[in-house]
C-alpha atoms as a PDB file:
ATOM      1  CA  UNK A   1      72.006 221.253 166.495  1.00  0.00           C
ATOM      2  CA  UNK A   2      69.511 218.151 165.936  1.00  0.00           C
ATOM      3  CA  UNK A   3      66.597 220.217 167.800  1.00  0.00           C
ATOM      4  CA  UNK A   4      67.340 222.976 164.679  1.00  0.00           C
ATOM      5  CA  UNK A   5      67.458 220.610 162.190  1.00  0.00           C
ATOM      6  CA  UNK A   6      64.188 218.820 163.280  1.00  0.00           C
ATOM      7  CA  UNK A   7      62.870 221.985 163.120  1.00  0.00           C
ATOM      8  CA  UNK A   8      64.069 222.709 159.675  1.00  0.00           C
ATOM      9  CA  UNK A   9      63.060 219.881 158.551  1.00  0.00           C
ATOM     10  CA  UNK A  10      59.040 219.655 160.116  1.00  0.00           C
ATOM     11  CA  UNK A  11      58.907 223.503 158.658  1.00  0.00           C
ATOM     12  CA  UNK A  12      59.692 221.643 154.947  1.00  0.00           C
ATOM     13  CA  UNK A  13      57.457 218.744 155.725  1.00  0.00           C
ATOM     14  CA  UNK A  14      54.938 221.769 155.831  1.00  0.00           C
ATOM     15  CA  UNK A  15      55.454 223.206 153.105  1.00  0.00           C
ATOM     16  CA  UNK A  16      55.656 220.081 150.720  1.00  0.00           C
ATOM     17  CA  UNK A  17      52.113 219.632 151.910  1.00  0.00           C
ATOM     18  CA  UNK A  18      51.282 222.733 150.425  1.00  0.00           C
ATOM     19  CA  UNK A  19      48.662 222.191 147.573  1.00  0.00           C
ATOM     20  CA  UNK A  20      48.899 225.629 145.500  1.00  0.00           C
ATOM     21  CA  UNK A  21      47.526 227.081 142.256  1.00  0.00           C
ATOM     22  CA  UNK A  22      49.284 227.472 139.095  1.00  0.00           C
ATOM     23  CA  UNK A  23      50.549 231.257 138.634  1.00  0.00           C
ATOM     24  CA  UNK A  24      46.877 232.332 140.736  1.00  0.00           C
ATOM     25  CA  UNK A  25      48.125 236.150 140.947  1.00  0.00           C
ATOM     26  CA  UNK A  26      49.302 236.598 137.499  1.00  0.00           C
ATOM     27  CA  UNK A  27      52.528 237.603 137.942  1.00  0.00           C
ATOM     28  CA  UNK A  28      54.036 235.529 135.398  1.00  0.00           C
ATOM     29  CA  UNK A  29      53.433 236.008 131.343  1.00  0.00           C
ATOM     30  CA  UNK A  30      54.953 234.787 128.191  1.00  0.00           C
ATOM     31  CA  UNK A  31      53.594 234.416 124.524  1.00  0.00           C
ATOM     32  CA  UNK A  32      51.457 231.508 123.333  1.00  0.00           C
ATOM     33  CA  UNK A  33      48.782 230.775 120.636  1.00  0.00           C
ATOM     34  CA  UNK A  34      45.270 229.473 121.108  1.00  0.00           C
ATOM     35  CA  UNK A  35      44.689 225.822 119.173  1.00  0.00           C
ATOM     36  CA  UNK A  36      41.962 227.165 116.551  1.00  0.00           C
ATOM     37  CA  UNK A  37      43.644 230.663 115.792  1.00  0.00           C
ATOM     38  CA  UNK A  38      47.767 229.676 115.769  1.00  0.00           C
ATOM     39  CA  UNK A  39      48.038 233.254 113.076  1.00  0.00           C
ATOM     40  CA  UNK A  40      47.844 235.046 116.125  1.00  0.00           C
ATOM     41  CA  UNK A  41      50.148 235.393 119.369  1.00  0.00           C
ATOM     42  CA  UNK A  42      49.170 236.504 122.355  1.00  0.00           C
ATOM     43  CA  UNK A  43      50.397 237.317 125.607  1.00  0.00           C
ATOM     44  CA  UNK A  44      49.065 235.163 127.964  1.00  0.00           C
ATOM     45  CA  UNK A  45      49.255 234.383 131.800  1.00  0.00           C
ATOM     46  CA  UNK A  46      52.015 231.330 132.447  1.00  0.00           C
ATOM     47  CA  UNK A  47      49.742 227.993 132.367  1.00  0.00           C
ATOM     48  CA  UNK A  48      46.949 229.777 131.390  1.00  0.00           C
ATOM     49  CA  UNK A  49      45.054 229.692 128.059  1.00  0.00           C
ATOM     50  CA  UNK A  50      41.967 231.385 126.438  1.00  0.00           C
ATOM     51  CA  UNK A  51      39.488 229.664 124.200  1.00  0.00           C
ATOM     52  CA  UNK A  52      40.114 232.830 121.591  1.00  0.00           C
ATOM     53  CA  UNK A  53      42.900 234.913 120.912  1.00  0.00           C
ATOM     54  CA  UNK A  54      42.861 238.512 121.556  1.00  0.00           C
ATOM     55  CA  UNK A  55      40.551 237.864 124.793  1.00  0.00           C
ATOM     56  CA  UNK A  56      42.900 237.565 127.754  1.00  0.00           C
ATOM     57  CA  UNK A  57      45.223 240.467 128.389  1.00  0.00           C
ATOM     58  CA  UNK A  58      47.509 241.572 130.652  1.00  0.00           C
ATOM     59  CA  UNK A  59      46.582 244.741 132.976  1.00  0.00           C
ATOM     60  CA  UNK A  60      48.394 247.044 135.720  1.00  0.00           C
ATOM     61  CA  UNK A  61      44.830 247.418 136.823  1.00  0.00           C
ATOM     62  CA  UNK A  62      45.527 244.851 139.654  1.00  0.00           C
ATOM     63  CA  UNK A  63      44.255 243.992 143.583  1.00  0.00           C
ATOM     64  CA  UNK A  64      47.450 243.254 144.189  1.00  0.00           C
ATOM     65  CA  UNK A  65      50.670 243.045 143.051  1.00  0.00           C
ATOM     66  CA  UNK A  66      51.747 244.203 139.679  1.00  0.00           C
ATOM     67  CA  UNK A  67      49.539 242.355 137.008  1.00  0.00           C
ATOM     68  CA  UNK A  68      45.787 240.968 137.058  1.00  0.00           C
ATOM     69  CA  UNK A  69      44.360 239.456 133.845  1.00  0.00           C
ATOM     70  CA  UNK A  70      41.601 241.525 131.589  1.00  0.00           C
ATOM     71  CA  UNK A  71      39.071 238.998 130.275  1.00  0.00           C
ATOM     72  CA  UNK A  72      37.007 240.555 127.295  1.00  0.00           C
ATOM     73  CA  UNK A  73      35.240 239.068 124.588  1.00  0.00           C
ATOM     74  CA  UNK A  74      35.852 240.909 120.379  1.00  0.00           C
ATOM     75  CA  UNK A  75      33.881 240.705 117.382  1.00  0.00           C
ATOM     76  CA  UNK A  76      35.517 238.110 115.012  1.00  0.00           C
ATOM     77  CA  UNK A  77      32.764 235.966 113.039  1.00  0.00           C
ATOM     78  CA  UNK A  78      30.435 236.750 115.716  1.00  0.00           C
ATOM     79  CA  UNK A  79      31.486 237.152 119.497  1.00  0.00           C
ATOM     80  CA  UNK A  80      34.539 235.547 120.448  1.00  0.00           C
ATOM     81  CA  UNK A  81      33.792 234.683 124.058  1.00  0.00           C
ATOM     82  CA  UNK A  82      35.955 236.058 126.806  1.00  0.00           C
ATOM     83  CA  UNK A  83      37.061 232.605 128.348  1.00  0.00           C
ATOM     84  CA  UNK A  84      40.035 231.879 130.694  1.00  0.00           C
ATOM     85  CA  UNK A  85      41.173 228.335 131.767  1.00  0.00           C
ATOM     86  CA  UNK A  86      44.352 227.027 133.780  1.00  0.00           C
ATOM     87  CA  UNK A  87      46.692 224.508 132.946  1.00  0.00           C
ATOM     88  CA  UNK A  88      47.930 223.881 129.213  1.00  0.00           C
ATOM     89  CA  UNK A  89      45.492 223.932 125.759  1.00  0.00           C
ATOM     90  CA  UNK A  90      43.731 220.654 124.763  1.00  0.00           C
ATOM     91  CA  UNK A  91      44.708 219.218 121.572  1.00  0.00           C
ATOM     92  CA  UNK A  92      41.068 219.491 120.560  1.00  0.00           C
ATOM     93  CA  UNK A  93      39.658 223.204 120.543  1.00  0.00           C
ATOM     94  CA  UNK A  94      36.557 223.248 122.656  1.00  0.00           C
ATOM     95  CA  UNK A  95      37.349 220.134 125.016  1.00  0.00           C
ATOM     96  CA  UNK A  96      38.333 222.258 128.304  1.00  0.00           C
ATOM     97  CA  UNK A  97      37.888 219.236 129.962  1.00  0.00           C
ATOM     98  CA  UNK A  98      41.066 217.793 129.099  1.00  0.00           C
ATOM     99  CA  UNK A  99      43.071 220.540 130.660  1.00  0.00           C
ATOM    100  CA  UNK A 100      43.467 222.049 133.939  1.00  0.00           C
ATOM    101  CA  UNK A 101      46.416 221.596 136.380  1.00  0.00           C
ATOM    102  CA  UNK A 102      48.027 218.974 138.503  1.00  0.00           C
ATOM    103  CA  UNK A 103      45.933 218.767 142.117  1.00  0.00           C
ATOM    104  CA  UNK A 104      45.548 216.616 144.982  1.00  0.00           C
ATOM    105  CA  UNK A 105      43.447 218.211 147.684  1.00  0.00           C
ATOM    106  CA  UNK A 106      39.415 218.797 147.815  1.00  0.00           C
ATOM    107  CA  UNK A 107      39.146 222.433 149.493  1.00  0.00           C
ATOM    108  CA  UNK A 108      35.918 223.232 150.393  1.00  0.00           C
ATOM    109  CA  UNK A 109      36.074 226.678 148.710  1.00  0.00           C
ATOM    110  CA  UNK A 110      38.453 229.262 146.333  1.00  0.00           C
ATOM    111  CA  UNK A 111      38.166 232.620 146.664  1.00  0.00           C
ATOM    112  CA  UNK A 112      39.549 235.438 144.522  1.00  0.00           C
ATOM    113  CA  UNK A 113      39.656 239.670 143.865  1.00  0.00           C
ATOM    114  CA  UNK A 114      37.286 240.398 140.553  1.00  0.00           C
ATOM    115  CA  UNK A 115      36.364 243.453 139.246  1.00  0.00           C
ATOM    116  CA  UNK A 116      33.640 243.311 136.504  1.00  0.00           C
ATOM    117  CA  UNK A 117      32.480 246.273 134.141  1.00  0.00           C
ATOM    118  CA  UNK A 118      29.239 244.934 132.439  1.00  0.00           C
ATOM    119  CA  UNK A 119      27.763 246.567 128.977  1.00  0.00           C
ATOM    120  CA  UNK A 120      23.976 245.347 129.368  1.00  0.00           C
ATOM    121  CA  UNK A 121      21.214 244.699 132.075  1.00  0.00           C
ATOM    122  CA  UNK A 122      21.253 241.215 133.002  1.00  0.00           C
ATOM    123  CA  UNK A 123      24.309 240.096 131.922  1.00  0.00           C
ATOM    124  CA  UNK A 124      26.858 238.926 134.769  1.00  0.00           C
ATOM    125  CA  UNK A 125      30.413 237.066 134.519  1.00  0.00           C
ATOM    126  CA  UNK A 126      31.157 233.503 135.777  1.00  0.00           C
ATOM    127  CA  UNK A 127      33.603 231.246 137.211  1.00  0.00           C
ATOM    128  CA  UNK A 128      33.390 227.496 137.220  1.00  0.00           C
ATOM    129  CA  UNK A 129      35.513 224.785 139.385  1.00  0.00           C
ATOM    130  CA  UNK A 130      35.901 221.418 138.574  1.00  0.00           C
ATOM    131  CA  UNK A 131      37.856 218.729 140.575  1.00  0.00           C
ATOM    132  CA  UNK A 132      38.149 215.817 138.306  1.00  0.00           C
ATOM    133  CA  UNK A 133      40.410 212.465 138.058  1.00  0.00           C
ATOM    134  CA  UNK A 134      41.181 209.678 135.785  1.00  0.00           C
ATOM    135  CA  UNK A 135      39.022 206.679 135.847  1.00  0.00           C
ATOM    136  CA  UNK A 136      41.799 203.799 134.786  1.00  0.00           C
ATOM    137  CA  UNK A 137      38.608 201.495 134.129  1.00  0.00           C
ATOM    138  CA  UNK A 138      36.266 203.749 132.041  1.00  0.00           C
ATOM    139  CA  UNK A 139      39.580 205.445 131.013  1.00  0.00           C
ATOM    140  CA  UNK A 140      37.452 208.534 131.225  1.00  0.00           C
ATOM    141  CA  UNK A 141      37.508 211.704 133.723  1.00  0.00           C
ATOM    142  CA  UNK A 142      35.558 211.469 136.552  1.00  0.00           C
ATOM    143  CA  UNK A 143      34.282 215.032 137.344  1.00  0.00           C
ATOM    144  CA  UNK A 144      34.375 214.761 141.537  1.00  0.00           C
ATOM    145  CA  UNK A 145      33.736 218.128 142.670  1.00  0.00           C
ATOM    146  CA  UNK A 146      32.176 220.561 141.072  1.00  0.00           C
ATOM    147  CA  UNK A 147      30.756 224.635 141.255  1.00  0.00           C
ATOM    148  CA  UNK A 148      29.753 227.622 139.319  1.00  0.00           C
ATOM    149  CA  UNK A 149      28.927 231.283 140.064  1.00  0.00           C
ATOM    150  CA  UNK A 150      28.043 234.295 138.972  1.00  0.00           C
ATOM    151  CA  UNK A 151      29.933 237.571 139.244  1.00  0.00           C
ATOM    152  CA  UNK A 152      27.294 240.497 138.955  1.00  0.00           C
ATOM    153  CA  UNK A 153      29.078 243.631 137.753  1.00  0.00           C
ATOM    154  CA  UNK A 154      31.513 245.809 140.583  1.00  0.00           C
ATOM    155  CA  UNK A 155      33.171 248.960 139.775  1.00  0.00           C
ATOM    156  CA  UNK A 156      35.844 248.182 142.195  1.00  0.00           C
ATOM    157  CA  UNK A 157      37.783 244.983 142.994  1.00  0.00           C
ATOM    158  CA  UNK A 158      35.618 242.132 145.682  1.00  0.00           C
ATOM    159  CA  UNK A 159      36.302 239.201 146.810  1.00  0.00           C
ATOM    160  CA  UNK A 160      34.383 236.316 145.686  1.00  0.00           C
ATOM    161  CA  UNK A 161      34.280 232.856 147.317  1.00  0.00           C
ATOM    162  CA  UNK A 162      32.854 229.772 145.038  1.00  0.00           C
ATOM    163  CA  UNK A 163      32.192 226.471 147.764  1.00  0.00           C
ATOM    164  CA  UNK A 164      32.731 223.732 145.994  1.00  0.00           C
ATOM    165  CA  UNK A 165      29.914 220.498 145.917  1.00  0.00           C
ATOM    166  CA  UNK A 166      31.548 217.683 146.816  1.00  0.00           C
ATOM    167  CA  UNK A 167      30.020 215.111 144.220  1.00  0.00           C
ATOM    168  CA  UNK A 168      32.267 211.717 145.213  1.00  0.00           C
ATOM    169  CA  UNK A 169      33.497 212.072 148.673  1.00  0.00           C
ATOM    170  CA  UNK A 170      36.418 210.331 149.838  1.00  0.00           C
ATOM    171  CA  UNK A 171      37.911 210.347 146.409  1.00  0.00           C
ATOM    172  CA  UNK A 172      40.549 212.640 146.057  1.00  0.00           C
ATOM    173  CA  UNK A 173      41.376 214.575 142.855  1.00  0.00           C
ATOM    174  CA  UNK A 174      44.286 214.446 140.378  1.00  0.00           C
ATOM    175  CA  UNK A 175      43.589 217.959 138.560  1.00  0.00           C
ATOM    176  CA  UNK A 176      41.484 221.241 138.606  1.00  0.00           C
ATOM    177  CA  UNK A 177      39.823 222.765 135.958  1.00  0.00           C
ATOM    178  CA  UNK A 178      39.289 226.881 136.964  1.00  0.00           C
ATOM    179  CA  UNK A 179      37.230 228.590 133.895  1.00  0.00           C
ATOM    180  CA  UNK A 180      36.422 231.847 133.864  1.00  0.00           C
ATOM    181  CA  UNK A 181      34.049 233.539 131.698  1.00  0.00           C
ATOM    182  CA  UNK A 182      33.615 237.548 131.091  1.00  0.00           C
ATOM    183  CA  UNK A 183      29.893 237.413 129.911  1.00  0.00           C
ATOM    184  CA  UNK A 184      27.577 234.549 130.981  1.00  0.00           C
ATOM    185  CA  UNK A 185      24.830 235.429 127.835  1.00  0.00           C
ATOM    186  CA  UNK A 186      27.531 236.737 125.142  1.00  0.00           C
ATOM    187  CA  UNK A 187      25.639 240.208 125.679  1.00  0.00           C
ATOM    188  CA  UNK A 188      27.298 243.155 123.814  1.00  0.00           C
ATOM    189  CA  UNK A 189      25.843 246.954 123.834  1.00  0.00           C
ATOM    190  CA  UNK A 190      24.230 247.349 120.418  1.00  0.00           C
ATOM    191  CA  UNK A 191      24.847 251.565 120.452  1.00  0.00           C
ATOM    192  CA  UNK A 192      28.939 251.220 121.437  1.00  0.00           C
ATOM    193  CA  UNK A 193      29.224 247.959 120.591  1.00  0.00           C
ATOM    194  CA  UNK A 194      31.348 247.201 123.866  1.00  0.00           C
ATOM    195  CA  UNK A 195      31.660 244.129 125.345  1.00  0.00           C
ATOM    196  CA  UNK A 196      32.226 243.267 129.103  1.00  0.00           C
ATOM    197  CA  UNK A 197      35.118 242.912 130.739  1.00  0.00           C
ATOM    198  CA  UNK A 198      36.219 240.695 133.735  1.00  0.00           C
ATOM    199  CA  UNK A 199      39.582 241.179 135.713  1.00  0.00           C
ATOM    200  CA  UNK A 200      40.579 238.705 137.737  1.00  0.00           C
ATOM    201  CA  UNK A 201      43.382 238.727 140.516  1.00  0.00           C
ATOM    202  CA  UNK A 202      44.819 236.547 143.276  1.00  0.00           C
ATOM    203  CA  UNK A 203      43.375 233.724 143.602  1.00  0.00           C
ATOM    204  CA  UNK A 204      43.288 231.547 147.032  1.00  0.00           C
ATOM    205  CA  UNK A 205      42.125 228.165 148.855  1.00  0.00           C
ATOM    206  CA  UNK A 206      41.196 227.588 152.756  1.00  0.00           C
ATOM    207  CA  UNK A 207      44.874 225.334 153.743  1.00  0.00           C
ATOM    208  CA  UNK A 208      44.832 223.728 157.097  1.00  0.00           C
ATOM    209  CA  UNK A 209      47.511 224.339 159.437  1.00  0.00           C
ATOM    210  CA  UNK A 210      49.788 221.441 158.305  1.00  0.00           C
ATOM    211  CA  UNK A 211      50.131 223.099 154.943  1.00  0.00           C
ATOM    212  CA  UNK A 212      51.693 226.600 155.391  1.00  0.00           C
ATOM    213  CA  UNK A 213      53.852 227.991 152.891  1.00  0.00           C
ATOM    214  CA  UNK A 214      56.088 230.344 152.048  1.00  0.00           C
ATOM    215  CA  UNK A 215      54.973 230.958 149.084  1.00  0.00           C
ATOM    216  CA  UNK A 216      51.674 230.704 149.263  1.00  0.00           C
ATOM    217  CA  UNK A 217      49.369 232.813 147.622  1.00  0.00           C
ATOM    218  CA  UNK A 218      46.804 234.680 149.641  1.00  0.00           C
ATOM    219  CA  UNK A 219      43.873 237.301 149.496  1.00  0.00           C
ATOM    220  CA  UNK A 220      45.819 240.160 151.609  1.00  0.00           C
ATOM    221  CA  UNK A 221      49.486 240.953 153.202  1.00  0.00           C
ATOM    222  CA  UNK A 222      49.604 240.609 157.259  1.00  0.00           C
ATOM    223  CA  UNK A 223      52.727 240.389 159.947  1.00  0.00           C
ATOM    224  CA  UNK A 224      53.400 240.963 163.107  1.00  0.00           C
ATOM    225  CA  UNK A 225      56.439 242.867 165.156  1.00  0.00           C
ATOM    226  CA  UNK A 226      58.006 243.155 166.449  1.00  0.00           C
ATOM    227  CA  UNK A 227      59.154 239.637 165.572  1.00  0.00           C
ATOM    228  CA  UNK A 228      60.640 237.650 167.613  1.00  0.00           C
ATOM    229  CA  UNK A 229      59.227 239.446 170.594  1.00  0.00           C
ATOM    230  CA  UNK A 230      57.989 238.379 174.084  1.00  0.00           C
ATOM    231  CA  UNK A 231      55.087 239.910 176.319  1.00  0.00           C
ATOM    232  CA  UNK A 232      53.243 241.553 173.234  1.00  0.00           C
ATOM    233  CA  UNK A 233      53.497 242.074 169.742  1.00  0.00           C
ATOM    234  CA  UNK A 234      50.736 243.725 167.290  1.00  0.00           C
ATOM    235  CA  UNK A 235      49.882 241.899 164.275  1.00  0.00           C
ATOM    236  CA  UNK A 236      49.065 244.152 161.404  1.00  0.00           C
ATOM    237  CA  UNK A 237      46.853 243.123 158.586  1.00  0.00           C
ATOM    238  CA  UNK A 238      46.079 245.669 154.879  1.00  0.00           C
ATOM    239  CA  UNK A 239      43.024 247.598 155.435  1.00  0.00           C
ATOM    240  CA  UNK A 240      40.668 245.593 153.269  1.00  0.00           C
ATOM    241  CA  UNK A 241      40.187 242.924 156.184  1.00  0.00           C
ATOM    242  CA  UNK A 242      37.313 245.174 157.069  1.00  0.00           C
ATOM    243  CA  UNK A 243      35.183 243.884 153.811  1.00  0.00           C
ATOM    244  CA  UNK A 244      34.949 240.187 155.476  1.00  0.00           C
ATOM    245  CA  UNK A 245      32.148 239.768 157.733  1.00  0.00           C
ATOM    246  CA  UNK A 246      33.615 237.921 160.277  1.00  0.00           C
ATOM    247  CA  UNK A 247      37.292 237.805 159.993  1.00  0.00           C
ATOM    248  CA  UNK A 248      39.316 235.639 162.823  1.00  0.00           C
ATOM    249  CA  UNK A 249      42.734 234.664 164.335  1.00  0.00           C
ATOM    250  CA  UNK A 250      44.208 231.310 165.103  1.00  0.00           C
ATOM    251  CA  UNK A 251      47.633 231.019 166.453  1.00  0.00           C
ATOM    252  CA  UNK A 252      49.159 227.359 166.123  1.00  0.00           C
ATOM    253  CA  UNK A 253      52.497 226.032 166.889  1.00  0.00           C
ATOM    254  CA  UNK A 254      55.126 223.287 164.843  1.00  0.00           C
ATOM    255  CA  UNK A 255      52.886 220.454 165.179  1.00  0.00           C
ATOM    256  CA  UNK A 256      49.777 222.200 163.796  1.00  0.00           C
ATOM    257  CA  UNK A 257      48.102 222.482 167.302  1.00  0.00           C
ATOM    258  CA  UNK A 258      46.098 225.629 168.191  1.00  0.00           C
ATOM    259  CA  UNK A 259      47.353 227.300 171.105  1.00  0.00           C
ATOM    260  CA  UNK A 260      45.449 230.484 170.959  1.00  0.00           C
ATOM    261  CA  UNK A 261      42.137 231.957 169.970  1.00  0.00           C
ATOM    262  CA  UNK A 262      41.964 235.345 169.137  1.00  0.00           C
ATOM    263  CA  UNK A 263      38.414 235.193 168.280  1.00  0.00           C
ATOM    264  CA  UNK A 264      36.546 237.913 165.483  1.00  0.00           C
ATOM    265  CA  UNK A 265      38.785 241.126 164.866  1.00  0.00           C
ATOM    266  CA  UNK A 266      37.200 244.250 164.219  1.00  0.00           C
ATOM    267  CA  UNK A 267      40.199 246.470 163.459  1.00  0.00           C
ATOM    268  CA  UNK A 268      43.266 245.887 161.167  1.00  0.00           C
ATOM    269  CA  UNK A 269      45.190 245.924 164.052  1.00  0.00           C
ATOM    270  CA  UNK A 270      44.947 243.067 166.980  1.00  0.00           C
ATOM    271  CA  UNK A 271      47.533 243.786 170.133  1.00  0.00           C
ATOM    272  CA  UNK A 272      48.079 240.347 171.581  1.00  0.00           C
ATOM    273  CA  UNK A 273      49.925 239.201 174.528  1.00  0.00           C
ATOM    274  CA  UNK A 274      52.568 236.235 174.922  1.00  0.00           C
ATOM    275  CA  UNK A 275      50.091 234.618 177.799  1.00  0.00           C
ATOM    276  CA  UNK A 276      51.048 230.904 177.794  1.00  0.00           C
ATOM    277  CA  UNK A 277      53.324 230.526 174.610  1.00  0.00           C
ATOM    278  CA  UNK A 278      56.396 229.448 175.395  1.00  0.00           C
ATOM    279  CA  UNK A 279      59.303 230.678 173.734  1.00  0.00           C
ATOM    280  CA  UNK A 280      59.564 229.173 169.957  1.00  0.00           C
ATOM    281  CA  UNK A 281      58.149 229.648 166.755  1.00  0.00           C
ATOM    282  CA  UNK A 282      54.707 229.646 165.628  1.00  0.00           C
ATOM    283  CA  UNK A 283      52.353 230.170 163.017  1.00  0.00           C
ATOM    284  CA  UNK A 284      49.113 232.434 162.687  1.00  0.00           C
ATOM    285  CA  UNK A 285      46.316 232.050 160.190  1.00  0.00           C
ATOM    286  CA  UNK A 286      43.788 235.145 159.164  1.00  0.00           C
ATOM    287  CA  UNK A 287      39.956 233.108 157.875  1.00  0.00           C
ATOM    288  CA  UNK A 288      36.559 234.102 157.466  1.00  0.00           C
ATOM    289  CA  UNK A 289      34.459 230.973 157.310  1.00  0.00           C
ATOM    290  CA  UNK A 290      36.442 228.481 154.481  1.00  0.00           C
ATOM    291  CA  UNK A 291      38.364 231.677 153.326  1.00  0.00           C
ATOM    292  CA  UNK A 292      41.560 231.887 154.354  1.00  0.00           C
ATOM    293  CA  UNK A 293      42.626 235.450 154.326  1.00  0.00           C
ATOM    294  CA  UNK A 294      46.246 235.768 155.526  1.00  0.00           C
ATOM    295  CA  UNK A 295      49.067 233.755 157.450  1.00  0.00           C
ATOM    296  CA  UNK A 296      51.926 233.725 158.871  1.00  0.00           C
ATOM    297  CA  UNK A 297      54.824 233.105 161.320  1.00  0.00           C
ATOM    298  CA  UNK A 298      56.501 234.558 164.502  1.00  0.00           C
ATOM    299  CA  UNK A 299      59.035 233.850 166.767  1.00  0.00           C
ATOM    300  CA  UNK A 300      58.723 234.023 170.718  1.00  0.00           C
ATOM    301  CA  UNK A 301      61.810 234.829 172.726  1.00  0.00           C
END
């Protein structure tokens, strides 16, 4: 009974470790307002905002799962820009900086599914990450880490990955800023008059071992059975594995030590045997590079 519970208890220590995104797969949605344009209501991704109303919407057109958001720009005075940022509105329209999300890791990388239909030559989407904290002596925002990128225009949904510059290191952030922007140069097509659109799905972070979760969100589905199992089990991973370079597979056990290497996969299927795991649980974790791909846990008997 105390060996279970010590279990039970190292497996929550794990996941209270977890450092996760705010609603990254945009699952969740509710009605909200922008700050400059409260006459109209939109519906909006849960702690996410747009700098304009009318620019985010909600679309079936997912990666995965049922929802993804549809950044576009409209005509108002001029181009309202297509803008998405996490967290809660600032008071003051325009000052981004002031909102984000609660966050206390530095990954080295996020990575996310886009899909981006561009209306002129040139043109390209963009997503920006900013780490920041508050300065109690300059009572100011210290911007810690920072990156931006460019997302040229694909028909179909790819994975980007944005590595992060760490700009203080050893000082750990409070927040995170993720902007996204559906036209970098407020281009427009002067014959249709269309504007760009960005979609943007499922959004994930590299986590080390110590910090798997449940309900964690990550770039593709995996498992492995049977489960429990002993000699061999298969693990099974959704056929878009085969758009990462070099994928890989790390098996750990309760105390976050690897105990097996199964080295770069080339099929969405990888037969492993039990070799030198003793019975227990364990955990697995899918990466390519910083990207993690996919985890998670079996049981040997």
């Amino acid at each position: 009974m105390n060996k279970i519970l010590s279990t039970l208890l190292l497996l929550a220590a794990f996941g209270s470790k977890a450092q996760t995104l705010s609603n990254p797969n945009f699952e969740s949605w509710g009605t909200g307002s922008t700050v400059s344009t409260t006459y109209y209501t939109d519906t909006l991704p849960t702690n996410w905002w747009p700098f304009y109303c009318n620019t985010v919407h909600q679309t079936t057109d997912s990666y995965q799962g049922i929802y993804a958001s549809k950044i576009q720009g409209w005509f108002a005075c001029g181009i309202a820009p297509g803008i998405m940022v996490n967290g809660k509105e600032p008071i003051n329209y325009g000052e981004f900086i002031e909102s984000g999300t609660p966050f206390t890791t530095k990954p080295s990388s996020i990575s996310g599914y886009y899909k981006y239909t561009d209306v002129t030559m040139g043109d390209s989407a963009e997503v920006t990450i900013i780490l920041k904290r508050y300065n109690s002596v300059t009572m100011k925002r210290d911007t810690i880490a920072y990156s931006t990128q460019t997302l040229p225009a694909s028909a179909t949904y790819s994975l980007y990955t944005v590595n992060i510059i760490d700009l203080m290191p050893g000082v750990m952030p409070d927040s995170i800023i993720i902007m996204f922007n559906s036209s970098k140069y407020y281009m427009f097509d002067p014959i249709t008059m269309a504007l760009p659109a960005l979609y943007i799905d499922r959004i994930a972070m590299p986590e080390t071992p110590m910090s798997i979760a449940d309900n964690q969100i990550l770039l593709m589905e995996s498992s492995v059975y049977p489960n429990p199992f002993s000699e061999s089990a298969t693990l099974v991973m959704d056929a878009g594995i085969s758009q990462f370079e070099h994928p890989s597979v790390q098996i750990y056990d309760l105390s976050g030590k690897k105990v097996m290497d199964l080295g770069v996969i080339t099929s969405k299927e990888v037969v492993f045997n039990q070799g030198n795991l003793s019975k227990g649980s364990y955990f697995y974790q899918v990466s390519n590079g910083n990207a993690l791909i996919s985890q998670g846990k079996f049981i040997v008997q």
